[in-house]
C-alpha atoms as a PDB file:
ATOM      1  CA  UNK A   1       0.000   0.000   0.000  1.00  0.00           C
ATOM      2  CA  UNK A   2       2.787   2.318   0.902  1.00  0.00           C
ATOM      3  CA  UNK A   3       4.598   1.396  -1.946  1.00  0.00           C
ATOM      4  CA  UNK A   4       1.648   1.742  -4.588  1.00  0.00           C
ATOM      5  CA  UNK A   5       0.942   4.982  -2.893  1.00  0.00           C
ATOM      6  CA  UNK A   6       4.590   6.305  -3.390  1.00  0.00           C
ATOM      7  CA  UNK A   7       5.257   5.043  -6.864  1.00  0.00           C
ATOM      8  CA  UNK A   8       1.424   7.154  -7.403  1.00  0.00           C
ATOM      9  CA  UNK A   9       3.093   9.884  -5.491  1.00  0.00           C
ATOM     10  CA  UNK A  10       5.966   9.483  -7.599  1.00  0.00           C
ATOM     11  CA  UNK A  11       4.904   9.322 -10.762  1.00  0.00           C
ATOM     12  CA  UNK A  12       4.844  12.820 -12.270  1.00  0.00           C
ATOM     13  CA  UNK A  13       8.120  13.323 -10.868  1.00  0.00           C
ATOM     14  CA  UNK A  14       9.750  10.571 -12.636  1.00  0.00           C
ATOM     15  CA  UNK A  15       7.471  11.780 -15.849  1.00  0.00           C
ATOM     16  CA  UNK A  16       8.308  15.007 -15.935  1.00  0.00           C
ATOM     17  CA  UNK A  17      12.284  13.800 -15.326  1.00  0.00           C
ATOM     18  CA  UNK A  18      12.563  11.227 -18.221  1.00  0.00           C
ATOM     19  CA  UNK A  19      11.153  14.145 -20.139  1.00  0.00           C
ATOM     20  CA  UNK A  20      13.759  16.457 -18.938  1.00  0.00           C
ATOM     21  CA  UNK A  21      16.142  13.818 -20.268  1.00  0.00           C
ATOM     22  CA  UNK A  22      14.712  13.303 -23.520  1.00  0.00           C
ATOM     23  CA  UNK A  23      14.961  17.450 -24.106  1.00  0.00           C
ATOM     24  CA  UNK A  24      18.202  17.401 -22.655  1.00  0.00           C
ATOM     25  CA  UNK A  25      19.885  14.415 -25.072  1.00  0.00           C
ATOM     26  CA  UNK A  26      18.003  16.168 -28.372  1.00  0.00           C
ATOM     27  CA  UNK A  27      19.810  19.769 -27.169  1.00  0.00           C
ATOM     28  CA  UNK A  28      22.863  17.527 -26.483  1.00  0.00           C
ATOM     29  CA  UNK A  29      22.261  16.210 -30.104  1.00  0.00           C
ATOM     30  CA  UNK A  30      21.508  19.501 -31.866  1.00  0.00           C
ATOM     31  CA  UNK A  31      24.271  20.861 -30.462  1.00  0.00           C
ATOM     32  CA  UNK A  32      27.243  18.563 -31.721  1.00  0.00           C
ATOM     33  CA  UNK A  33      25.290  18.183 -35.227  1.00  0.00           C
ATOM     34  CA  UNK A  34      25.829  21.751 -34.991  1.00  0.00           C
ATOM     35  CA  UNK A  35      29.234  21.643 -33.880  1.00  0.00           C
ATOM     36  CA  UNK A  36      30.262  18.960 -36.800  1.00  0.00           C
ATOM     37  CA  UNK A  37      28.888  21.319 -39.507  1.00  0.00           C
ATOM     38  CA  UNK A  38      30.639  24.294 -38.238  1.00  0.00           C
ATOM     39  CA  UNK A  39      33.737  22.979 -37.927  1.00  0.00           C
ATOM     40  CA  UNK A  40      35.185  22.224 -41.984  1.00  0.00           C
ATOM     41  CA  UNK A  41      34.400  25.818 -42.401  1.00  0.00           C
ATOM     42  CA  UNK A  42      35.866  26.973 -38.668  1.00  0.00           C
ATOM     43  CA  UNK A  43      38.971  25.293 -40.510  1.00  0.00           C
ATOM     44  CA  UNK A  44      39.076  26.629 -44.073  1.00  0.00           C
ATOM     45  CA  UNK A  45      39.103  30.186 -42.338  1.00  0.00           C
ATOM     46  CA  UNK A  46      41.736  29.032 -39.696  1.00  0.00           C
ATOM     47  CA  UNK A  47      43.733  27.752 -43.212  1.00  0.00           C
ATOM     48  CA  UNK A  48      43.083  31.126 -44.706  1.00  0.00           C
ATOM     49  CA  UNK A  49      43.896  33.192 -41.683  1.00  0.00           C
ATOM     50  CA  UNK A  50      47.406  30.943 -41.223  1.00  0.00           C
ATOM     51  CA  UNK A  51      48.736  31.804 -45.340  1.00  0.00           C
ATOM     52  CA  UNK A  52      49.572  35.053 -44.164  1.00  0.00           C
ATOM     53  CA  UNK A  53      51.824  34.261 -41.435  1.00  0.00           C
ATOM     54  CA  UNK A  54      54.932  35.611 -40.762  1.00  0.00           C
ATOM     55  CA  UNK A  55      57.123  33.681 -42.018  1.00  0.00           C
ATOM     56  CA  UNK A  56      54.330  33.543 -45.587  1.00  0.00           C
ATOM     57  CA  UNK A  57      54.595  37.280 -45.466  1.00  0.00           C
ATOM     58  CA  UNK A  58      58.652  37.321 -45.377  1.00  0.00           C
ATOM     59  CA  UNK A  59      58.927  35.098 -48.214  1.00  0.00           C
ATOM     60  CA  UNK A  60      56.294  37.197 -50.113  1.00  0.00           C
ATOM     61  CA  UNK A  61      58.270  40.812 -49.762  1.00  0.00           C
ATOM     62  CA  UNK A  62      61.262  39.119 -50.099  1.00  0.00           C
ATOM     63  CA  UNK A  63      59.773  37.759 -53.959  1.00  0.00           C
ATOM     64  CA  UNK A  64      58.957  40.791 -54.525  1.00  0.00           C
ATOM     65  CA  UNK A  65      62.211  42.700 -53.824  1.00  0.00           C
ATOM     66  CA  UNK A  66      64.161  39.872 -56.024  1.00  0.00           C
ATOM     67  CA  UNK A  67      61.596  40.316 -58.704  1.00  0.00           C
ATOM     68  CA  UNK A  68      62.473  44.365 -58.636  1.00  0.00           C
ATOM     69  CA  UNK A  69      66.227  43.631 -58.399  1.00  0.00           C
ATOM     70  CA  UNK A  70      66.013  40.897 -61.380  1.00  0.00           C
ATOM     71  CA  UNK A  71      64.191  43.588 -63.776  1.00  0.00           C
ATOM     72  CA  UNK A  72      65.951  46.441 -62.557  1.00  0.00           C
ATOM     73  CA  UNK A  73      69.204  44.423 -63.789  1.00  0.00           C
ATOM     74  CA  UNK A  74      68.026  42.952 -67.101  1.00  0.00           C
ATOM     75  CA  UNK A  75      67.334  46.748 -67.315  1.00  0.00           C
ATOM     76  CA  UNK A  76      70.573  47.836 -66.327  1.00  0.00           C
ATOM     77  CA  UNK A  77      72.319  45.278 -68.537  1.00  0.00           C
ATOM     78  CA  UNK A  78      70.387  46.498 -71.780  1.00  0.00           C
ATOM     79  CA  UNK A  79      71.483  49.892 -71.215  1.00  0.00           C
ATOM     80  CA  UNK A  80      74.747  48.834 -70.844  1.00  0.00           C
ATOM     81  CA  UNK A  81      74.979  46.906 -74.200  1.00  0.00           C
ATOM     82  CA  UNK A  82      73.825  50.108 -75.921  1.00  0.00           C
ATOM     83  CA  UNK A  83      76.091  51.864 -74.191  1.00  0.00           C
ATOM     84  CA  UNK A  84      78.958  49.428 -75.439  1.00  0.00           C
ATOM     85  CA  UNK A  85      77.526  49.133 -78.702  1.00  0.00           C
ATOM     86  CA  UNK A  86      78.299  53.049 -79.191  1.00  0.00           C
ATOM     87  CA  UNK A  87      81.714  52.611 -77.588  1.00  0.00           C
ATOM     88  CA  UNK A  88      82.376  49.959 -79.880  1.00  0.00           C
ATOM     89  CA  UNK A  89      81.857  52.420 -82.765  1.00  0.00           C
ATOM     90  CA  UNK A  90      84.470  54.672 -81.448  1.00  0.00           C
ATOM     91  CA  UNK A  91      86.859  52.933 -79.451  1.00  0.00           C
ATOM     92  CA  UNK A  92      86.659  49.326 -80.639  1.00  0.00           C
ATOM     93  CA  UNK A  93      87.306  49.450 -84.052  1.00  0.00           C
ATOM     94  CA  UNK A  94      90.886  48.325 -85.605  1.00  0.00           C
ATOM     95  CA  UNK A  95      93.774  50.891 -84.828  1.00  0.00           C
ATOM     96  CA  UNK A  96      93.647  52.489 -88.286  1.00  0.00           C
ATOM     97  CA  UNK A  97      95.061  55.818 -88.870  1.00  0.00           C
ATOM     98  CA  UNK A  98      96.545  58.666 -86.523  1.00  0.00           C
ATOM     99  CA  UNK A  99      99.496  61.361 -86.482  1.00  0.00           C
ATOM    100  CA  UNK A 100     101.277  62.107 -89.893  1.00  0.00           C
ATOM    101  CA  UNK A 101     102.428  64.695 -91.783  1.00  0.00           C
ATOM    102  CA  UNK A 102     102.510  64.795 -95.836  1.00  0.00           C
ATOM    103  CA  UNK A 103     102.938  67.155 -98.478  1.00  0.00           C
ATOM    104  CA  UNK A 104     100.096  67.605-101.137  1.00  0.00           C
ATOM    105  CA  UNK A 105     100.273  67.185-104.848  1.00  0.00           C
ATOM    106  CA  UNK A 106     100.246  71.060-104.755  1.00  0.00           C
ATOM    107  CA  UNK A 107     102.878  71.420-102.085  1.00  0.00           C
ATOM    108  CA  UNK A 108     101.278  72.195 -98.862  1.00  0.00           C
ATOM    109  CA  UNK A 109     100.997  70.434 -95.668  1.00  0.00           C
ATOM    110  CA  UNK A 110      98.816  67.966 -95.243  1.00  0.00           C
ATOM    111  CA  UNK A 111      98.232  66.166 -91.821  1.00  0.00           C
ATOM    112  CA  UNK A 112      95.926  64.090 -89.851  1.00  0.00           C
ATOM    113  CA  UNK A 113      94.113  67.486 -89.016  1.00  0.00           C
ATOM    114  CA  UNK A 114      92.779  67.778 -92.820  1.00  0.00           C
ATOM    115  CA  UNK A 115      90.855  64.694 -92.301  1.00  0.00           C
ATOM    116  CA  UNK A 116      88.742  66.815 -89.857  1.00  0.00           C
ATOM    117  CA  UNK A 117      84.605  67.590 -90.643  1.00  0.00           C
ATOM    118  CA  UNK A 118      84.795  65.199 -93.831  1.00  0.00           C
ATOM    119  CA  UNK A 119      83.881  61.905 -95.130  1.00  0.00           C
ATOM    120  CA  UNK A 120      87.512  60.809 -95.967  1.00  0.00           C
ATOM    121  CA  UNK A 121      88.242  57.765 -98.563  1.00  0.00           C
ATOM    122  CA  UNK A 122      91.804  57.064 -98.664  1.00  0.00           C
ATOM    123  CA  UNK A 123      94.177  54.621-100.790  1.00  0.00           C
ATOM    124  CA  UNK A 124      97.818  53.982-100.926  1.00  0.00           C
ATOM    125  CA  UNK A 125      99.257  53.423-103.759  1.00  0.00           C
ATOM    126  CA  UNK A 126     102.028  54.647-106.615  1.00  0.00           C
ATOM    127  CA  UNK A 127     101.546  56.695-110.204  1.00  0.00           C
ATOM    128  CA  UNK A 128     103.729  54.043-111.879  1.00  0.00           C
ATOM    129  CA  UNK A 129     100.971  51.189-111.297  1.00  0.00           C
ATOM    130  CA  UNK A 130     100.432  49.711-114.364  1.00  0.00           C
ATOM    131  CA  UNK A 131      96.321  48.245-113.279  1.00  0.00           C
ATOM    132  CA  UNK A 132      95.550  47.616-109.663  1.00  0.00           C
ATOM    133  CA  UNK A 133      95.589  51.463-108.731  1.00  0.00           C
ATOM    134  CA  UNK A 134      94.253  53.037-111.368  1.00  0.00           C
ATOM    135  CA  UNK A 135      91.278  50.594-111.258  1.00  0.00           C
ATOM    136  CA  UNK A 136      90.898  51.412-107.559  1.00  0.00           C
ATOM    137  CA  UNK A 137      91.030  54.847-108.003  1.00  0.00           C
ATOM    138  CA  UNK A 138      88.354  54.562-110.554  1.00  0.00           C
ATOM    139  CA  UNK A 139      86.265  52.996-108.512  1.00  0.00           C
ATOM    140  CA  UNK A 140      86.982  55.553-105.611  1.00  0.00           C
ATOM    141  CA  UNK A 141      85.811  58.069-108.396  1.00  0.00           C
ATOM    142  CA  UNK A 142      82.426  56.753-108.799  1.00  0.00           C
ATOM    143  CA  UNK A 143      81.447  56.127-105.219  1.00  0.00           C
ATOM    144  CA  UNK A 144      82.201  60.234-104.436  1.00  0.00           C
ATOM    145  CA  UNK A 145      80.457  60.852-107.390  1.00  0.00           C
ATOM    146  CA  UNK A 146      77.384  58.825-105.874  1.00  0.00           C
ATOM    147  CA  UNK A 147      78.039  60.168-102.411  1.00  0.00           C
ATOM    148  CA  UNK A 148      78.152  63.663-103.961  1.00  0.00           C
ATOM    149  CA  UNK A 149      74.979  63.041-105.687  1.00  0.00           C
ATOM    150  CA  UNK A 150      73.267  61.869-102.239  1.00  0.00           C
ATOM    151  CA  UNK A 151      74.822  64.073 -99.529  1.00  0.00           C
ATOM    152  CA  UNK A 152      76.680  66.757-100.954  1.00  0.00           C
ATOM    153  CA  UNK A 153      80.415  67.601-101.720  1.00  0.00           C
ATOM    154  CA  UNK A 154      81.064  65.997 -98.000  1.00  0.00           C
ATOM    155  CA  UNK A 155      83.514  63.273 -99.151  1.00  0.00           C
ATOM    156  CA  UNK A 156      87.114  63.675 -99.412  1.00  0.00           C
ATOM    157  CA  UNK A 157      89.148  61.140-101.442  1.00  0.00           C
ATOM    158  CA  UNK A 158      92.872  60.842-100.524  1.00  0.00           C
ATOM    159  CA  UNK A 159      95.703  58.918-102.616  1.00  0.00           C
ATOM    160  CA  UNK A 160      98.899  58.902-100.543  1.00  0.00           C
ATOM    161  CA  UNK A 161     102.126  57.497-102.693  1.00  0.00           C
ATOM    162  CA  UNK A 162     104.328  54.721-101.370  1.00  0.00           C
ATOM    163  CA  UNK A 163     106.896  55.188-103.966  1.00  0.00           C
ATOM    164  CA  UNK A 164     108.582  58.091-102.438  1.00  0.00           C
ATOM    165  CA  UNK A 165     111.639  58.005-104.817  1.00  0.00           C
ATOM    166  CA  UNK A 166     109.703  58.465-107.962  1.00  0.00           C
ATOM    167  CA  UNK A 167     106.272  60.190-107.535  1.00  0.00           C
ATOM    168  CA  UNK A 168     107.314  63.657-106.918  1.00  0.00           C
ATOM    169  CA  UNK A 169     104.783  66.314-106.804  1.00  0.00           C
ATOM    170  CA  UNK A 170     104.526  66.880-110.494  1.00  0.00           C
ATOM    171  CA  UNK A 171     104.664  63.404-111.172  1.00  0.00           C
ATOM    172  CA  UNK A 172     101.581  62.974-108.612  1.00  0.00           C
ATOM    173  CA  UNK A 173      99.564  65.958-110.355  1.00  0.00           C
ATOM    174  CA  UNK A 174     100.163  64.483-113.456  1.00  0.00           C
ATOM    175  CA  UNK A 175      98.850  61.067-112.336  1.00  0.00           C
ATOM    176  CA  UNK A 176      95.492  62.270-110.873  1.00  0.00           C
ATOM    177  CA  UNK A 177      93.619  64.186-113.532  1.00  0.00           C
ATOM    178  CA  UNK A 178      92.460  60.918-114.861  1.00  0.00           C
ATOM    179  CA  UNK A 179      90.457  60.567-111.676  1.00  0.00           C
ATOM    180  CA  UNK A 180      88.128  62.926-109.467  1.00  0.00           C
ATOM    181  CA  UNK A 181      89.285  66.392-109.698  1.00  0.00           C
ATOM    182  CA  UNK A 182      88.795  66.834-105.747  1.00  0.00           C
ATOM    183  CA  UNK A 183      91.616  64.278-105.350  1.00  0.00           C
ATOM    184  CA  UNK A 184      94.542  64.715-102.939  1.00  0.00           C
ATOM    185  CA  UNK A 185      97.915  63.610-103.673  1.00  0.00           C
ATOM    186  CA  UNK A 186     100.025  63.132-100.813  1.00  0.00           C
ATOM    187  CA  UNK A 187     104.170  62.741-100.701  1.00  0.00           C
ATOM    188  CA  UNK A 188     106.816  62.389 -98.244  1.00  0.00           C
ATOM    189  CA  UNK A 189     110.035  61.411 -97.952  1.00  0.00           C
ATOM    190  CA  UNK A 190     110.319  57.649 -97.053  1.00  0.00           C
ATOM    191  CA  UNK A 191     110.657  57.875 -93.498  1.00  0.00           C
ATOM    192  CA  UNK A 192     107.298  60.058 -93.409  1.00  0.00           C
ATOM    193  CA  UNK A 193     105.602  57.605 -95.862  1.00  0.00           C
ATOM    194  CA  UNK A 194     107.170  54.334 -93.572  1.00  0.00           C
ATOM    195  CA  UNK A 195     105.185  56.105 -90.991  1.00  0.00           C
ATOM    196  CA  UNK A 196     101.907  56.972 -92.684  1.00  0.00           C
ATOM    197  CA  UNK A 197     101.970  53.421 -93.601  1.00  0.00           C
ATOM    198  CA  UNK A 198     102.689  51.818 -90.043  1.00  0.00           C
ATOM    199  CA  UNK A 199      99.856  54.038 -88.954  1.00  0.00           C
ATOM    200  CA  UNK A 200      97.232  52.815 -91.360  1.00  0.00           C
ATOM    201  CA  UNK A 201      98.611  49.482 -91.129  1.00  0.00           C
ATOM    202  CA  UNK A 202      99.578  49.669 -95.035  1.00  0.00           C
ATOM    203  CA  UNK A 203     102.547  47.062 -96.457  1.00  0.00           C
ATOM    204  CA  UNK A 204     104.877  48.947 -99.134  1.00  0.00           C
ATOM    205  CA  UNK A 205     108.024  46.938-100.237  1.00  0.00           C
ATOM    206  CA  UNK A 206     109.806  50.070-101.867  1.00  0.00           C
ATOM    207  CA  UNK A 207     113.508  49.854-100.667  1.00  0.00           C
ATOM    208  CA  UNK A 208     114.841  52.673 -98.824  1.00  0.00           C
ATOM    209  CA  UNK A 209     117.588  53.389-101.411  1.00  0.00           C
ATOM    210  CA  UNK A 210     115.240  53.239-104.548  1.00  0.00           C
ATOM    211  CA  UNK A 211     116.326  55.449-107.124  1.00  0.00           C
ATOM    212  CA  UNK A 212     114.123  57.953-109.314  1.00  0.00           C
ATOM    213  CA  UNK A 213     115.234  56.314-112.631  1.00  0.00           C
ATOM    214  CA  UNK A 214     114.423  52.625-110.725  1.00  0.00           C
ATOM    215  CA  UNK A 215     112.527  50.492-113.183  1.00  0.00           C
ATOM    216  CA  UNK A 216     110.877  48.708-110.151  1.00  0.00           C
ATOM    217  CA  UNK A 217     106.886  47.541-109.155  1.00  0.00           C
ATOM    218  CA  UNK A 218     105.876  48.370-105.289  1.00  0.00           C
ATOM    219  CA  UNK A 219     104.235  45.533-103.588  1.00  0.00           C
ATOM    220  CA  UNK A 220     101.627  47.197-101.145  1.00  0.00           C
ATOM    221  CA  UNK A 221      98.683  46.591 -99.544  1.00  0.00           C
ATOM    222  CA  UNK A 222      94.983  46.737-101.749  1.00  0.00           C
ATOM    223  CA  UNK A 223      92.426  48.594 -99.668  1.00  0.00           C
ATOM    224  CA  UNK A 224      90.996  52.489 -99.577  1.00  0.00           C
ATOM    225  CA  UNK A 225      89.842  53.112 -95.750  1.00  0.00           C
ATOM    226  CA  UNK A 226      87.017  54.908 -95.065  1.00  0.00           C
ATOM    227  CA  UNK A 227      87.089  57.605 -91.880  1.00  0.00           C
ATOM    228  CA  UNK A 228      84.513  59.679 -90.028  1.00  0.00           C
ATOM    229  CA  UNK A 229      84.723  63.257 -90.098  1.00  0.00           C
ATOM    230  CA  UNK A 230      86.672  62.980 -86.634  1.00  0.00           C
ATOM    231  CA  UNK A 231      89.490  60.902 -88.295  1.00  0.00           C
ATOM    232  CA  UNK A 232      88.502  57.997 -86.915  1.00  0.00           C
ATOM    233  CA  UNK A 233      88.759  54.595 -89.032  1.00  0.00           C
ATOM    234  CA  UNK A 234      84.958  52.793 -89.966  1.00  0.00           C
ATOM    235  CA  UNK A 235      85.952  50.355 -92.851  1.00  0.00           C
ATOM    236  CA  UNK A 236      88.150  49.088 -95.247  1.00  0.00           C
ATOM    237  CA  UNK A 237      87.647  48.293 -98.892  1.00  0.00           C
ATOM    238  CA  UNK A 238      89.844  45.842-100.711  1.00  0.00           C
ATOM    239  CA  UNK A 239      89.084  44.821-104.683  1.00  0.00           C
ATOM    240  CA  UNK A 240      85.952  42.889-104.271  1.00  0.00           C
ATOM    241  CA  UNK A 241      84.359  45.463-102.680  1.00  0.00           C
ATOM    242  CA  UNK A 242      82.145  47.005-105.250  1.00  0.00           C
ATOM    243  CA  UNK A 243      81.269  50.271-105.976  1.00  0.00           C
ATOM    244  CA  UNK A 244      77.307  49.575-104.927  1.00  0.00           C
ATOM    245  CA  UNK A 245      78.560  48.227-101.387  1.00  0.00           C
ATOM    246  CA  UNK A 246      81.387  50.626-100.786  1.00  0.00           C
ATOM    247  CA  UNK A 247      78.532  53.440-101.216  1.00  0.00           C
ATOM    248  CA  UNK A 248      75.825  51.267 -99.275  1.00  0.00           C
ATOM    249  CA  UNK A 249      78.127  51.164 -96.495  1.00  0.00           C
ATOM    250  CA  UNK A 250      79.246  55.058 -96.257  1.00  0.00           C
ATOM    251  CA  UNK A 251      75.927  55.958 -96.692  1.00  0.00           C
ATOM    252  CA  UNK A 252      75.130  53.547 -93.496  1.00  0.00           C
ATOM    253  CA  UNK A 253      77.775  55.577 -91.589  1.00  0.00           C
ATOM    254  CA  UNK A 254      76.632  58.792 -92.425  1.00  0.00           C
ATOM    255  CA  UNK A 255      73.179  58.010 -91.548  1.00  0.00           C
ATOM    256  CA  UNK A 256      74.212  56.780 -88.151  1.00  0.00           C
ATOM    257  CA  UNK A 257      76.751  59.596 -87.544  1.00  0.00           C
ATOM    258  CA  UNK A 258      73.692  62.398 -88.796  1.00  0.00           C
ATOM    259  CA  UNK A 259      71.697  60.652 -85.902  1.00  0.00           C
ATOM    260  CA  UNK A 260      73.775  60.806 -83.206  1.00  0.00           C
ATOM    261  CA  UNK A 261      75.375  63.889 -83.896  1.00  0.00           C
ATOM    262  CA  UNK A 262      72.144  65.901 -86.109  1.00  0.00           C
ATOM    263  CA  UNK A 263      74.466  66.652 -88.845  1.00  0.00           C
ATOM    264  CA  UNK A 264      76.351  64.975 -91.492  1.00  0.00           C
ATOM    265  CA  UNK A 265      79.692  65.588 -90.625  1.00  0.00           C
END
C-alpha cells in the first residue's frame, strides 16, 4: 500500500524527469550536429587566416624585392649593351690611322688634321701602277660621285704614294687628272711615308735606297679606308668590294653619324 501509494506519489516526478532527459539528449544532439557542420568551415578560415603568417609574409616581400632587383638588372644590362655598342663604334674598331704629316700634290701640308669635318676615302698606292691602282682609283671616283649626288660635296678622297723616290709632286699631279678632280695627292720622304703606312697598317716593299730612274713595281697593300669626319677609321675596302657596297656602307655611316650627332659631318 505504501509502496503503490509512493510510486502514485511518484509518478509525475519521474514523468516530468525522463522528459527532462529526452529534451536534454536532443539539445545535447543539436548541439554537436551543430558543432560537426561548423567545424570544416571553422577550418578553411583558420587555413586562410594561417597563409599570411609571418614567415608567408617574409617570403612574399622578399619575392617581390628579387623580382624588382632581377628587372631592374636585365634593365641595367640592356642599357649597358647600348652603351657598349656606341663605344664599340668609337673605341673598338681596328687601330687604323693617326698622327702624320705629308705634303700635297700642290705642295702644302697635309696632316691628320685635314681629315677633320669630312667623309675621308683614302688609298695607298704609286703613279707608276700599271692596273691595280688606277682601277681602284676609278672605282673611288664613282662612289664620291654617288656620295656627292646623295649628300653633298662631304667626301674627301685621298691617294697617298708609297713610292717616295719616284712620284714627286709633279709626277703625282700628273697622275690624278684621270680621276676625281677633288683628289689629294700626298708625298713624303720615305721615313714620313714608312710612318703613314705603319699608322694605317699599309705594307709597301719600296727599298729605302730606290732610285728615281728605278725600273721597279711596289708591292703594297689593296684597300681604300674609309674615316669619319673625326678621323677615326669605320671600314676598309679591298678589290671585291664594289662600288654599290662601298657606297651602301658610307651611306650607313653617315646616316648613323647624322643621328647621333644631327648633322652629317
Amino acid at each position: 500500500m505504501n509502496s503503490g501509494l509512493s510510486r502514485a506519489a511518484l509518478r509525475p516526478f519521474l514523468s516530468r524527469s525522463r522528459c527532462v532527459g529526452q529534451r536534454f539528449r536532443m539539445v545535447k544532439k543539436n548541439y554537436s550536429s551543430s558543432v560537426q557542420q561548423q567545424t570544416p568551415r571553422g577550418s578553411r578560415d583558420r587555413a586562410a587566416v594561417g597563409v599570411f603568417t609571418p614567415k608567408a609574409a617574409a617570403v612574399f616581400v622578399a619575392t617581390g624585392v628579387g623580382l624588382y632587383l632581377y628587372f631592374r638588372y636585365e634593365k641595367e644590362k640592356i642599357q649597358e649593351a647600348k652603351r657598349k655598342e656606341l663605344e664599340s663604334r668609337k673605341w673598338g674598331k681596328a687601330a687604323v690611322g693617326g698622327p702624320f704629316q705629308l705634303s700635297t700634290h700642290e705642295g702644302k701640308p697635309f696632316s691628320e688634321k685635314d681629315l677633320l669635318g669630312k667623309w675621308n676615302l683614302v688609298y695607298f698606292g704609286f703613279t707608276n701602277c700599271p692596273d691595280i691602282c688606277p682601277e681602284e682609283l676609278d672605282k673611288m671616283t664613282e662612289v664620291v660621285n654617288e656620295l656627292d649626288n646623295r649628300f653633298g660635296e662631304i667626301a674627301q678622297p685621298i691617294f697617298i704614294s708609297v713610292d717616295p723616290a719616284r712620284d714627286s709632286q709633279p709626277q703625282i699631279a700628273r697622275y690624278l687628272k684621270d680621276f676625281h678632280p677633288r683628289l689629294v695627292g700626298l708625298s713624303g720622304t720615305y721615313d714620313e711615308t714608312k710612318a703613314v703606312c705603319k699608322t694605317y697598317r699599309v705594307y709597301f716593299s719600296t727599298p729605302k735606297d730606290a732610285s728615281p730612274d728605278g725600273d721597279y713595281l711596289v708591292d703594297h697593300s689593296i684597300y681604300f679606308y674609309l674615316m669619319d669626319p673625326e678621323g677615326e677609321f669605320v671600314e676598309a675596302f679591298g678589290r671585291s668590294s664594289t662600288v654599290e657596297e662601298v657606297v651602301k656602307r658610307t651611306a650607313e655611316e653617315i646616316g648613323r653619324w647624322e643621328g647621333e650627332k644631327g648633322r652629317k659631318t
